[in-house]
PDB file of N, CA and C in Angstrom:
ATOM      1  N   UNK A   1       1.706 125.037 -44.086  1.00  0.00           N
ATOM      2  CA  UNK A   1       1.393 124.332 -42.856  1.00  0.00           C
ATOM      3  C   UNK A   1       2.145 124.949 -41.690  1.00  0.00           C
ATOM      4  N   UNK A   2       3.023 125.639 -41.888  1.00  0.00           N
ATOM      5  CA  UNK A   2       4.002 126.155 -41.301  1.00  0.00           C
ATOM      6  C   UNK A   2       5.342 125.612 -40.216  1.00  0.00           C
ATOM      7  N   UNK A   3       6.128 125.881 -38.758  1.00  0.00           N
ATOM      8  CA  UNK A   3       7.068 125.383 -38.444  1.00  0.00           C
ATOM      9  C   UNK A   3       6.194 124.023 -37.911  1.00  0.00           C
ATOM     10  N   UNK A   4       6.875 123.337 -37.067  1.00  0.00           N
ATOM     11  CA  UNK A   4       6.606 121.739 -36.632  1.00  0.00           C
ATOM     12  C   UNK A   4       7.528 122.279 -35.187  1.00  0.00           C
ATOM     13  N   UNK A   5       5.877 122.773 -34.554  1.00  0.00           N
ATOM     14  CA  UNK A   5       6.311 122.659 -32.457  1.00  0.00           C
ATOM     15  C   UNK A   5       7.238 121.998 -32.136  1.00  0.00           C
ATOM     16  N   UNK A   6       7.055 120.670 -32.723  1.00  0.00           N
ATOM     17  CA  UNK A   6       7.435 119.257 -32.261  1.00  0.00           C
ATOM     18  C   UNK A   6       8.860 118.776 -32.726  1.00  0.00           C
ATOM     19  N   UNK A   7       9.192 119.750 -33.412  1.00  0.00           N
ATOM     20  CA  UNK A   7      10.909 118.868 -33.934  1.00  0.00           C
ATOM     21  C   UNK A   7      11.570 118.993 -32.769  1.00  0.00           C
ATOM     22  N   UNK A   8      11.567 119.693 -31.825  1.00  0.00           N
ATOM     23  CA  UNK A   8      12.948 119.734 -31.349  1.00  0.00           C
ATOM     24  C   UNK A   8      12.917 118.739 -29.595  1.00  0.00           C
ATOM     25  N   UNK A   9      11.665 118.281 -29.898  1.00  0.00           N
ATOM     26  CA  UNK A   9      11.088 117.034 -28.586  1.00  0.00           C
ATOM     27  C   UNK A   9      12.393 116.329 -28.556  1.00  0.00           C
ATOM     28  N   UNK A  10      12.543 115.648 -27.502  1.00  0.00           N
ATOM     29  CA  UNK A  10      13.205 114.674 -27.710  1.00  0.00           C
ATOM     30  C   UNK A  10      12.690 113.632 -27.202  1.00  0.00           C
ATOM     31  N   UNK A  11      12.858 112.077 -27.511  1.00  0.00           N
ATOM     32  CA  UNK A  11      11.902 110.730 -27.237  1.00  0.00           C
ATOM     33  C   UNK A  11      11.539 110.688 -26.082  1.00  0.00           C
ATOM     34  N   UNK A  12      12.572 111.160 -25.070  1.00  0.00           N
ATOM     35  CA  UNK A  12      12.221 111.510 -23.716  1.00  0.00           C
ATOM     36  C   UNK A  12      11.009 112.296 -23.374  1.00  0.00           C
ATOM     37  N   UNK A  13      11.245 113.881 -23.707  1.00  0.00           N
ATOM     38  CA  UNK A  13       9.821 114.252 -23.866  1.00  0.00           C
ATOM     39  C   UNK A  13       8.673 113.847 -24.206  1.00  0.00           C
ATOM     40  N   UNK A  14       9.018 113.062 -25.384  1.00  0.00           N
ATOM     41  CA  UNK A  14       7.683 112.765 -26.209  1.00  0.00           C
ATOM     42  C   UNK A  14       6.978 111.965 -25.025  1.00  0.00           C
ATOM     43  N   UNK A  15       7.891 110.523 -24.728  1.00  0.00           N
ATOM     44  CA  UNK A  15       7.119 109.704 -23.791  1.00  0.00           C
ATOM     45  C   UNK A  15       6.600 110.246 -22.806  1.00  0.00           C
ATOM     46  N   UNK A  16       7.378 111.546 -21.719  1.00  0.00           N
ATOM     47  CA  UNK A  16       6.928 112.293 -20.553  1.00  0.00           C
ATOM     48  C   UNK A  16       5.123 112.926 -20.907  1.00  0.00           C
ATOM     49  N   UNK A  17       5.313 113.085 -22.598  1.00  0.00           N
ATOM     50  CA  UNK A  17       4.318 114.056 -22.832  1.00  0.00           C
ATOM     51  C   UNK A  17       3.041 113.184 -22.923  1.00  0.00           C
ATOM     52  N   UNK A  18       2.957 111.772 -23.053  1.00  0.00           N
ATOM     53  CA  UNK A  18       2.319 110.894 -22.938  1.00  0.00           C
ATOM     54  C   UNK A  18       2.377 109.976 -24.512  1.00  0.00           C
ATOM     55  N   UNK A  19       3.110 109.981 -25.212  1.00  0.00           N
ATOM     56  CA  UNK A  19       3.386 109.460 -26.332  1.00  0.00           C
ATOM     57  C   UNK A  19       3.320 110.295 -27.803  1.00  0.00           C
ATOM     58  N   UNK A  20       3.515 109.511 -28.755  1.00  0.00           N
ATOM     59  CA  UNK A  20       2.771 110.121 -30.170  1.00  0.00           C
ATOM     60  C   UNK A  20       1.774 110.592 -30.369  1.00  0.00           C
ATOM     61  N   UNK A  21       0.760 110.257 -29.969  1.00  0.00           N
ATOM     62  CA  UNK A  21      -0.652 110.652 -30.375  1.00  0.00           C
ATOM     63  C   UNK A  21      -0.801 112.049 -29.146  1.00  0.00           C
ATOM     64  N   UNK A  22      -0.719 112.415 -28.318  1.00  0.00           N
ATOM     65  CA  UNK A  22      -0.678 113.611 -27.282  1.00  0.00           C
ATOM     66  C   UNK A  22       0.298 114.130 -27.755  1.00  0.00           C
ATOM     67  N   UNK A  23       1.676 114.315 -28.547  1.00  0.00           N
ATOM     68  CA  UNK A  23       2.347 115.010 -28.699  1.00  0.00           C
ATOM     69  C   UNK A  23       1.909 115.525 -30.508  1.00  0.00           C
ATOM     70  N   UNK A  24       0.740 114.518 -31.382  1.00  0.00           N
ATOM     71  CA  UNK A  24       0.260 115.357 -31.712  1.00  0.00           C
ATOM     72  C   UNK A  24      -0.832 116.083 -31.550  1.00  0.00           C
ATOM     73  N   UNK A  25      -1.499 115.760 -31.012  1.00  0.00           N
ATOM     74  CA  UNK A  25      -2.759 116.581 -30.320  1.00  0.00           C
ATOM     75  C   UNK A  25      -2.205 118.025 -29.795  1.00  0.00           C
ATOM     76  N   UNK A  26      -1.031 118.094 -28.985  1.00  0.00           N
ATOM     77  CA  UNK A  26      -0.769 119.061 -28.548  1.00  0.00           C
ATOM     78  C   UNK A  26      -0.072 120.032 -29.627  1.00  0.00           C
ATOM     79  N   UNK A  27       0.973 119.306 -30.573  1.00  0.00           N
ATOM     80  CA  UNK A  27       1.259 120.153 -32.137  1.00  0.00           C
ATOM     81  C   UNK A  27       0.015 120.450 -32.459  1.00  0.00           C
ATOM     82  N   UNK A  28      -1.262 120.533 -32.845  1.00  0.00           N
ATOM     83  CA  UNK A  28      -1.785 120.794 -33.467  1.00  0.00           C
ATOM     84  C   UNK A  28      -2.602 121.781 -32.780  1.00  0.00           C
ATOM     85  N   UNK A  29      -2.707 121.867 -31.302  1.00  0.00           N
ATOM     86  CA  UNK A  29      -3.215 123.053 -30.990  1.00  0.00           C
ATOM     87  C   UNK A  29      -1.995 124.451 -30.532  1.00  0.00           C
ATOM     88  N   UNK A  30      -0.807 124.225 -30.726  1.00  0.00           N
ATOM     89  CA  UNK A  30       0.200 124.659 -31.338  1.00  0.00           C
ATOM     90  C   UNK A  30      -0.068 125.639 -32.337  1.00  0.00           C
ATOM     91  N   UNK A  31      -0.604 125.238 -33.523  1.00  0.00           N
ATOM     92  CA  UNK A  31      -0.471 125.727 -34.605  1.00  0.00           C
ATOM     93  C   UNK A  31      -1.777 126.205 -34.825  1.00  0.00           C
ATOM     94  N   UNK A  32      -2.928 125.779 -34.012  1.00  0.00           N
ATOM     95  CA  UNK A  32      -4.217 126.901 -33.936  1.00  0.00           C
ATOM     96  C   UNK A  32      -3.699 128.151 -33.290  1.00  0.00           C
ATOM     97  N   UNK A  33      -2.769 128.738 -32.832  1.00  0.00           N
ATOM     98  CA  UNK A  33      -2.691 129.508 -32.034  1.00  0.00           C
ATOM     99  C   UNK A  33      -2.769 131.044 -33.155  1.00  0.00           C
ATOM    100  N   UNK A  34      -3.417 132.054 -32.249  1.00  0.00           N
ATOM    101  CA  UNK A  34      -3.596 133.003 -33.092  1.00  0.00           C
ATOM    102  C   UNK A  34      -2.190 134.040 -32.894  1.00  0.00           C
ATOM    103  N   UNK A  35      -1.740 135.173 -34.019  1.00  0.00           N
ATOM    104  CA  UNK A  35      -0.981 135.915 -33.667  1.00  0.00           C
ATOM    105  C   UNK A  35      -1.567 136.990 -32.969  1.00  0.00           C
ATOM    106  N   UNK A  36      -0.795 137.462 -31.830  1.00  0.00           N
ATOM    107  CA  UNK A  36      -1.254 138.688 -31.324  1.00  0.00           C
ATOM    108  C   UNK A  36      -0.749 140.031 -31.828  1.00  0.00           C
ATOM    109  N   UNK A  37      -1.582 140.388 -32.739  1.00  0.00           N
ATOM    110  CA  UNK A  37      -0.930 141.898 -33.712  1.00  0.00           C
ATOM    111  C   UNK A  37      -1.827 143.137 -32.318  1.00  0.00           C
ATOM    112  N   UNK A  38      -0.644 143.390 -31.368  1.00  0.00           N
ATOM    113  CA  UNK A  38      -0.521 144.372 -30.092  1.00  0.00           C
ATOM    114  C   UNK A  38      -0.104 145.665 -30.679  1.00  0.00           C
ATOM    115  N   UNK A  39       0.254 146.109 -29.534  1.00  0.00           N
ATOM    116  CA  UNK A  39       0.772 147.766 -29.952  1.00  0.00           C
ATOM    117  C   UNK A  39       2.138 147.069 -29.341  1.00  0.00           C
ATOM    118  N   UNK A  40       3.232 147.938 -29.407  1.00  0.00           N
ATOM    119  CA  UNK A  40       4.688 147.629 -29.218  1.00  0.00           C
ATOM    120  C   UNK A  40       4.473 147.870 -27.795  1.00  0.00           C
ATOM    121  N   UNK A  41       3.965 148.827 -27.131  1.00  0.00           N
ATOM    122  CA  UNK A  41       3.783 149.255 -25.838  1.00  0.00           C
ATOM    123  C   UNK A  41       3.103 148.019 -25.174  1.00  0.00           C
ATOM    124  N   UNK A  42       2.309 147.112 -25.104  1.00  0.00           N
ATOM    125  CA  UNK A  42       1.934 145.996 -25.062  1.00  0.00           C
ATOM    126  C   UNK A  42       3.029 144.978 -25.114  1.00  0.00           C
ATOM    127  N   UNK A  43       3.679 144.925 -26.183  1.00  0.00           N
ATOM    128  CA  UNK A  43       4.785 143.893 -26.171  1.00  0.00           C
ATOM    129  C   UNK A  43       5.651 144.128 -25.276  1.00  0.00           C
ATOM    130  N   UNK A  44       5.650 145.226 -25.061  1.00  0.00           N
ATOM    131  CA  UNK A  44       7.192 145.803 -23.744  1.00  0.00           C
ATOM    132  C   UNK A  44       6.786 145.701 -22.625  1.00  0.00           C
ATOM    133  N   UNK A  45       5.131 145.537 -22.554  1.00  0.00           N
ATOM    134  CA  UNK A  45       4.643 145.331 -21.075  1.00  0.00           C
ATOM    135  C   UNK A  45       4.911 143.730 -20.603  1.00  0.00           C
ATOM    136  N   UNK A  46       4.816 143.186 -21.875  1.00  0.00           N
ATOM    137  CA  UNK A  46       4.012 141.432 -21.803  1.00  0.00           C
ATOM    138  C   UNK A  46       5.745 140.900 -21.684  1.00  0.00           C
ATOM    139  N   UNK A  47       6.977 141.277 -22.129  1.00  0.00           N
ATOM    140  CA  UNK A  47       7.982 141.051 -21.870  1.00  0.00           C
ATOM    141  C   UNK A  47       8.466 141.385 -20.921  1.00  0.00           C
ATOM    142  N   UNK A  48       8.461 142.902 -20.199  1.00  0.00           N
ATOM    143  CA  UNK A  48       8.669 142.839 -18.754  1.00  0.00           C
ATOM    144  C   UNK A  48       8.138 142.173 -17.516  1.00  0.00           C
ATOM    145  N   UNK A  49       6.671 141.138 -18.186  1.00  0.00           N
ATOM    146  CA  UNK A  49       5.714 140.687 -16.694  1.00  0.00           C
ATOM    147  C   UNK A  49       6.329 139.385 -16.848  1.00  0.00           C
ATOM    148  N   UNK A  50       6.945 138.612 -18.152  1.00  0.00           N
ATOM    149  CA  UNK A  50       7.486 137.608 -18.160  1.00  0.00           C
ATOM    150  C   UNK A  50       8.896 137.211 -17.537  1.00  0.00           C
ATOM    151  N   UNK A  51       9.917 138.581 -17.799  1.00  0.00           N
ATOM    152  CA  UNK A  51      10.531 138.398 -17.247  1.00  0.00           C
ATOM    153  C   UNK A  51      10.806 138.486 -15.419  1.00  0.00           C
ATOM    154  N   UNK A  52       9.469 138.957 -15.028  1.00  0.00           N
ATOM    155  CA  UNK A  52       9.650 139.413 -13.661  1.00  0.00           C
ATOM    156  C   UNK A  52       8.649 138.418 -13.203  1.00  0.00           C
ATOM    157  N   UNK A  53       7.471 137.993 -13.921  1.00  0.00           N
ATOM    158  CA  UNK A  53       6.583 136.927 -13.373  1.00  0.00           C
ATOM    159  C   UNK A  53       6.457 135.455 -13.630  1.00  0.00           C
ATOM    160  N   UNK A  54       7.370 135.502 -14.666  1.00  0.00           N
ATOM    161  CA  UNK A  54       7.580 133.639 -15.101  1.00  0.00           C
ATOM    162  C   UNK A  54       9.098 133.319 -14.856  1.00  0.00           C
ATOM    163  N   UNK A  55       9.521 134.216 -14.192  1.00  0.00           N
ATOM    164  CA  UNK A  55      11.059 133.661 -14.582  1.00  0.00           C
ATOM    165  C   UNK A  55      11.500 133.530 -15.337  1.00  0.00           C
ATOM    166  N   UNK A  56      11.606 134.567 -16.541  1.00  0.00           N
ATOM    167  CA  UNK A  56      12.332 134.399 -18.061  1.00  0.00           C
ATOM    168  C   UNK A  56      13.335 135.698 -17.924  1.00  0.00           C
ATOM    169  N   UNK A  57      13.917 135.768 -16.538  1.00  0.00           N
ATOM    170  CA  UNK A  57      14.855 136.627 -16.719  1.00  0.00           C
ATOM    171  C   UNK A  57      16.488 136.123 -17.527  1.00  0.00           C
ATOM    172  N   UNK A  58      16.579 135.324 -17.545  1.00  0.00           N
ATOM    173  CA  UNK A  58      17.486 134.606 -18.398  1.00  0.00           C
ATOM    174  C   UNK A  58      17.404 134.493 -19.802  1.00  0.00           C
ATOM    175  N   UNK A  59      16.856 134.417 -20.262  1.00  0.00           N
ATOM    176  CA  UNK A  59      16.075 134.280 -21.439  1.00  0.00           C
ATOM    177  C   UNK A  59      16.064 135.723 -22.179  1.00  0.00           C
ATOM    178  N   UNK A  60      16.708 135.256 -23.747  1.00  0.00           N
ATOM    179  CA  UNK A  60      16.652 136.394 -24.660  1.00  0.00           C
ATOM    180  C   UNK A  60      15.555 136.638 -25.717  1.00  0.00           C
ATOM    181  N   UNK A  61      14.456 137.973 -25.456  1.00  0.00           N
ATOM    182  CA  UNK A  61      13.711 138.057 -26.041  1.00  0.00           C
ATOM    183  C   UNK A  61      13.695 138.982 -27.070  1.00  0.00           C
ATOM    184  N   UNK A  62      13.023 138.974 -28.594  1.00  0.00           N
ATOM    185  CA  UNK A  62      12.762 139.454 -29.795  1.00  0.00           C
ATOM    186  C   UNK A  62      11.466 140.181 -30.131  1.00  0.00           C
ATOM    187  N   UNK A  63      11.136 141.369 -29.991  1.00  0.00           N
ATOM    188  CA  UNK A  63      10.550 142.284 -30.368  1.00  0.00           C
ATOM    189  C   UNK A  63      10.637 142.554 -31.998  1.00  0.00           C
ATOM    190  N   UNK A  64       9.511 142.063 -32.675  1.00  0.00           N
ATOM    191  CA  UNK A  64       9.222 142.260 -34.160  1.00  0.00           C
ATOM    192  C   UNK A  64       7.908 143.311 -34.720  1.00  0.00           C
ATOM    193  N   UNK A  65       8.588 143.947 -35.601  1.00  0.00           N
ATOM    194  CA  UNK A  65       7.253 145.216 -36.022  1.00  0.00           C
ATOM    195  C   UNK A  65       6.934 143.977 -37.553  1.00  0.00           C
ATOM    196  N   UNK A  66       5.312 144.180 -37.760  1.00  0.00           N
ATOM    197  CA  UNK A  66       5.061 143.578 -38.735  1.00  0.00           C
ATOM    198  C   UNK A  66       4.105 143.839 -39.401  1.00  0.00           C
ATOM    199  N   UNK A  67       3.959 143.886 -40.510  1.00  0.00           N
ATOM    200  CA  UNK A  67       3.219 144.394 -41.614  1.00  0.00           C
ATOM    201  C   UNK A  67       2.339 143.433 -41.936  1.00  0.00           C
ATOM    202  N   UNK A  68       0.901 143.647 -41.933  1.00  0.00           N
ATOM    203  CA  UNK A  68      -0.345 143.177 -41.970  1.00  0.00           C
ATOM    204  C   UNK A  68      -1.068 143.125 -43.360  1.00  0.00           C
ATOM    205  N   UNK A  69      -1.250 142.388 -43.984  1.00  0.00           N
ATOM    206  CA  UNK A  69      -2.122 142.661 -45.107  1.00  0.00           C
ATOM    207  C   UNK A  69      -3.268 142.627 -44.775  1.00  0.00           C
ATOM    208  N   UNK A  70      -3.821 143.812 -46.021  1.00  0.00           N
ATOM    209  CA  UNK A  70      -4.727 144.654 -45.606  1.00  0.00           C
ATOM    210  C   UNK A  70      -5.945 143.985 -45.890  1.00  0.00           C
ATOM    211  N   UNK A  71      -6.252 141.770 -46.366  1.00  0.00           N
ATOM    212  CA  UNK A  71      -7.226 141.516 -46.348  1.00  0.00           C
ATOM    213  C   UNK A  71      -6.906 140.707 -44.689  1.00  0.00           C
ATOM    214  N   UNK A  72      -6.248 141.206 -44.210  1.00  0.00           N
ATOM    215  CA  UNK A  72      -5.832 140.193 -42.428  1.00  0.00           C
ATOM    216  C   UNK A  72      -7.220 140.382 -41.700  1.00  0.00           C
ATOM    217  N   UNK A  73      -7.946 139.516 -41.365  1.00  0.00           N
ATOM    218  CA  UNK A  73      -8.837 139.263 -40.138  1.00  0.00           C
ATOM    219  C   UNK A  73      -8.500 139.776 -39.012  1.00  0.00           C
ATOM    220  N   UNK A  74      -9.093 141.609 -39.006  1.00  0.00           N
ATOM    221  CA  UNK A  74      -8.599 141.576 -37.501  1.00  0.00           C
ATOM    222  C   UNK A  74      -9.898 142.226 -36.814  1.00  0.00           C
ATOM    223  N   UNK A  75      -9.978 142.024 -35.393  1.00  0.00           N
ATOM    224  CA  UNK A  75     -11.423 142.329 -34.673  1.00  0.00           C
ATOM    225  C   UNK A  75     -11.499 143.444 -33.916  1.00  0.00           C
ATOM    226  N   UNK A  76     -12.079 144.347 -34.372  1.00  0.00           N
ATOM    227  CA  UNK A  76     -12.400 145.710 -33.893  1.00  0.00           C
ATOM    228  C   UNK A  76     -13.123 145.779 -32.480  1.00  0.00           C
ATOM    229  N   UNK A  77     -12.491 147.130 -32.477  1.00  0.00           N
ATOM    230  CA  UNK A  77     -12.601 146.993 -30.589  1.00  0.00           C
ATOM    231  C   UNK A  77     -12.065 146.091 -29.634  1.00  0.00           C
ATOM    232  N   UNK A  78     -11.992 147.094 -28.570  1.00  0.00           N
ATOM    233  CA  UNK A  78     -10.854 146.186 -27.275  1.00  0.00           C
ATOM    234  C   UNK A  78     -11.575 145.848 -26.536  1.00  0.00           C
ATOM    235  N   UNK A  79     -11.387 145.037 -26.306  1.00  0.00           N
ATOM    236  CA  UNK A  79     -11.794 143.022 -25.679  1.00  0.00           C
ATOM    237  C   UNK A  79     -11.010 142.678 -24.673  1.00  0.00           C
ATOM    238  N   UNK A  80     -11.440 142.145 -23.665  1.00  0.00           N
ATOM    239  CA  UNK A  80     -10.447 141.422 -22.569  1.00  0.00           C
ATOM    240  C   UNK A  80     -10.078 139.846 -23.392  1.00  0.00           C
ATOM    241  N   UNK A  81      -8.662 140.117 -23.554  1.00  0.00           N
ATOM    242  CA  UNK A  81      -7.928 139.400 -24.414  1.00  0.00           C
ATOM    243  C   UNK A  81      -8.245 137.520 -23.301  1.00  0.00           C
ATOM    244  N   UNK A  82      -8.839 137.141 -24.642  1.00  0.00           N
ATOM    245  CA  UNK A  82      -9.148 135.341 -24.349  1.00  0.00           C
ATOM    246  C   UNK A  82      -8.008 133.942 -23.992  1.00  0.00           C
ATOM    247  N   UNK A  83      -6.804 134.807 -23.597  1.00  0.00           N
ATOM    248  CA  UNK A  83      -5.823 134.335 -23.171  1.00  0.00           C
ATOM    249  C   UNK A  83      -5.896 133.305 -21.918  1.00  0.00           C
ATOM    250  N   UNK A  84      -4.985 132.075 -22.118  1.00  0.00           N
ATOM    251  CA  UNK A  84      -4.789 131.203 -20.945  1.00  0.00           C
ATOM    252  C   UNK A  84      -3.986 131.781 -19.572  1.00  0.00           C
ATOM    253  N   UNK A  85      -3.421 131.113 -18.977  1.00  0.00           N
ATOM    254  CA  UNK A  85      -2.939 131.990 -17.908  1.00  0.00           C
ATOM    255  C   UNK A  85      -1.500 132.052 -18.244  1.00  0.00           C
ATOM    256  N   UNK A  86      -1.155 131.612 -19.497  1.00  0.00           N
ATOM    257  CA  UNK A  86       0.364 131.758 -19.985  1.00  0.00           C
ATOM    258  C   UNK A  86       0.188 132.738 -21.309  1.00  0.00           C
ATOM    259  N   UNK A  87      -0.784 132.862 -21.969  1.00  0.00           N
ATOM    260  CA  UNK A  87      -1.491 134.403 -22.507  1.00  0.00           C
ATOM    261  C   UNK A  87      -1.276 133.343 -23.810  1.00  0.00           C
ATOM    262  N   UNK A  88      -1.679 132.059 -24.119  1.00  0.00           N
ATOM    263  CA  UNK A  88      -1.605 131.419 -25.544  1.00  0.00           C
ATOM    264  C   UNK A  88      -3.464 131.628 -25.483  1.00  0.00           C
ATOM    265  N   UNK A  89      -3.715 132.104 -26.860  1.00  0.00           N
ATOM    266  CA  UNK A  89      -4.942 132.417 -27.719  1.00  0.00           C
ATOM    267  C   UNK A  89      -5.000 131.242 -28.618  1.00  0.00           C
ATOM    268  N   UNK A  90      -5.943 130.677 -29.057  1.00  0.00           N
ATOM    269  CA  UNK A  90      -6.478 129.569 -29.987  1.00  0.00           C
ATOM    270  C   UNK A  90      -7.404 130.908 -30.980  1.00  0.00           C
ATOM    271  N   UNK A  91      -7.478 130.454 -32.530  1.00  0.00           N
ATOM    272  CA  UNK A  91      -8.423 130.650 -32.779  1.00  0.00           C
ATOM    273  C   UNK A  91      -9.559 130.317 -32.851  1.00  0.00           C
TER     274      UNK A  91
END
């Protein structure tokens, strides 16, 4: 099922977020989210626009290389990536 978005809410949040039931609605599209298997050159881009365009210059970020199995769903050919305006993908 994997991690839980939602542990580290606190009651405060939860209520801000509009209660239980919206804080799971929102876990659960959380965990639709797809991984983005990029090129590293991509990741170094998407970390420098964050830190210069969201204000995450404070903020310590993690660059991971990762190994794909070879029955992984992945979609051929480049696509203008279906990203929100904070770059979260649903599947």
């Amino acid at each position: 099922m994997g991690a839980d978005p939602a542990v580290g809410l606190t009651a405060e949040t939860r209520l801000r977020m509009g209660g239980d039931q919206r804080v799971a609605a929102w876990t659960e599209r959380q965990r639709a989210k797809a991984l983005h298997a990029g090129t590293y050159e991509a990741a170094i881009h998407n970390m420098l626009w964050r830190i210069d365009g969201q204000a995450d210059h404070n903020r310590q970020f993690y660059l991971y290389r990762v190994r794909l199995k070879p029955t992984v769903a992945v979609r051929e050919g480049w696509v203008v990536e279906p990203g929100d305006f904070v770059g979260a993908m649903s599947l």
